[in-house]
Protein backbone atom coordinates (compact mmCIF):
# COMPACT_ATOMS: atom_id res chain seq x y z
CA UNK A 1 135.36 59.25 87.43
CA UNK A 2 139.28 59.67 87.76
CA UNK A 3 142.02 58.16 88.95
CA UNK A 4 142.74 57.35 92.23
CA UNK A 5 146.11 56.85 93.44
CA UNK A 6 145.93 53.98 96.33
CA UNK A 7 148.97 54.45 98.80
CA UNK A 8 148.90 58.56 98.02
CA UNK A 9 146.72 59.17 100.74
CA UNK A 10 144.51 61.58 99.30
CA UNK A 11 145.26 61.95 95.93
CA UNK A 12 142.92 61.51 93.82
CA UNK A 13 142.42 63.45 89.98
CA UNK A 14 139.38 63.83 87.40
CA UNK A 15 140.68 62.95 84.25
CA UNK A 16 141.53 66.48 83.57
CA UNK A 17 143.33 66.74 86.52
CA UNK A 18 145.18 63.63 85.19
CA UNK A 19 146.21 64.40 82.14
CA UNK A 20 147.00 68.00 83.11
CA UNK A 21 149.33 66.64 85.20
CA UNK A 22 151.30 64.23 82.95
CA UNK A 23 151.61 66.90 80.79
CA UNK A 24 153.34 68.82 82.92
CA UNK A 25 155.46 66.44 84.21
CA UNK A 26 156.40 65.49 80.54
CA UNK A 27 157.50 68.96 79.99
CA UNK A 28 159.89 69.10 82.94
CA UNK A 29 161.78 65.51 82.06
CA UNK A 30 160.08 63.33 83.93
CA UNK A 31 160.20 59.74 83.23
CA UNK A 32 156.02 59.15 83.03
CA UNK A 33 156.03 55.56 81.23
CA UNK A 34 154.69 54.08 84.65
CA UNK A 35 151.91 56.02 84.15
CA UNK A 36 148.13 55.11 82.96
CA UNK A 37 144.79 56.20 81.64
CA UNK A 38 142.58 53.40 82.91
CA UNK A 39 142.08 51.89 86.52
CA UNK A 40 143.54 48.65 86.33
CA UNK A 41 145.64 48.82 89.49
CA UNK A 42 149.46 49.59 87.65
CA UNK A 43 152.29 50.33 90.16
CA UNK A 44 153.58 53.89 90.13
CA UNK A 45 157.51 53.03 91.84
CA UNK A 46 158.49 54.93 94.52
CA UNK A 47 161.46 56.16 92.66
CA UNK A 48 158.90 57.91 90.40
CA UNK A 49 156.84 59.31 92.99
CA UNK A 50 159.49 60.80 94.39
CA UNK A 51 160.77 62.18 91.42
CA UNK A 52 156.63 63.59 90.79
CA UNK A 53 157.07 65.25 94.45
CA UNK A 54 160.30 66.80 93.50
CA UNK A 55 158.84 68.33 90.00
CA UNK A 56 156.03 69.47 91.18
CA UNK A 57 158.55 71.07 94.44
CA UNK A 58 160.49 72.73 91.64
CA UNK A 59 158.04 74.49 89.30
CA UNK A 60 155.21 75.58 92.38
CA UNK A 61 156.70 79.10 91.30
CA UNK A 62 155.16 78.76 87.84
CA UNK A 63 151.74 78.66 88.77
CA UNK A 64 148.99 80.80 89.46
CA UNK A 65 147.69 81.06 92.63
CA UNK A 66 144.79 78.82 92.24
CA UNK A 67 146.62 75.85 90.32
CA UNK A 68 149.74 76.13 93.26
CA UNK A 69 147.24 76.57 96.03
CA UNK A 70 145.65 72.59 94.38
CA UNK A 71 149.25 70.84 93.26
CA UNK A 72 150.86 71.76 96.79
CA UNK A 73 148.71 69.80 98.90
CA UNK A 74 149.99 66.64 96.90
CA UNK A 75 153.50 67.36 96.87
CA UNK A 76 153.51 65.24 100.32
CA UNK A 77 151.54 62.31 99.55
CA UNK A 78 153.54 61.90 96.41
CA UNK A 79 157.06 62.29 98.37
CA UNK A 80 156.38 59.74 101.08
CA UNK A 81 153.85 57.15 99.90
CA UNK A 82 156.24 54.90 98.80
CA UNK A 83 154.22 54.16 95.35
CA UNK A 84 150.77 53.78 94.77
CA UNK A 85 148.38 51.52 92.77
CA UNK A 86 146.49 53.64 89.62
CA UNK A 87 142.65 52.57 90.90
């Protein structure tokens, strides 16, 4: 059980995942009020996923090899899904 992010292609996180992730994205300033910890289908704007895509762009240098090598692969499907449903 995670969240899936409908309209994100593949993106999909285990809870973990999740909330390792808005973590980080609270630390570097972005706005993460859109976001959710159930599966009730809230909008994520695209003017946050973009904004996701660029953060995660920015810091890919802090990481170590096995947490870049996972983030990369959704810096994509954040930048150009044009928001995405929390399922």
């Amino acid at each position: 059980m995670g969240m899936a992010l409908i309209g994100a292609r593949y993106n999909h996180y285990n809870w973990s995942g999740w909330r390792w992730l808005i973590t980080h994205l609270e630390s570097w300033g972005v706005d993460v009020r859109e976001f959710r910890f159930s599966n009730d289908g809230d909008f994520i704007s695209p003017e946050t996923c973009m904004a996701v895509a660029d953060a995660i762009e920015a810091h890919l240098t802090e990481f170590d090899d096995e947490h870049r090598e996972w983030i990369e692969r959704h810096i994509d499907a954040w930048r150009h899904c044009g928001g995405c449903s929390q399922l």
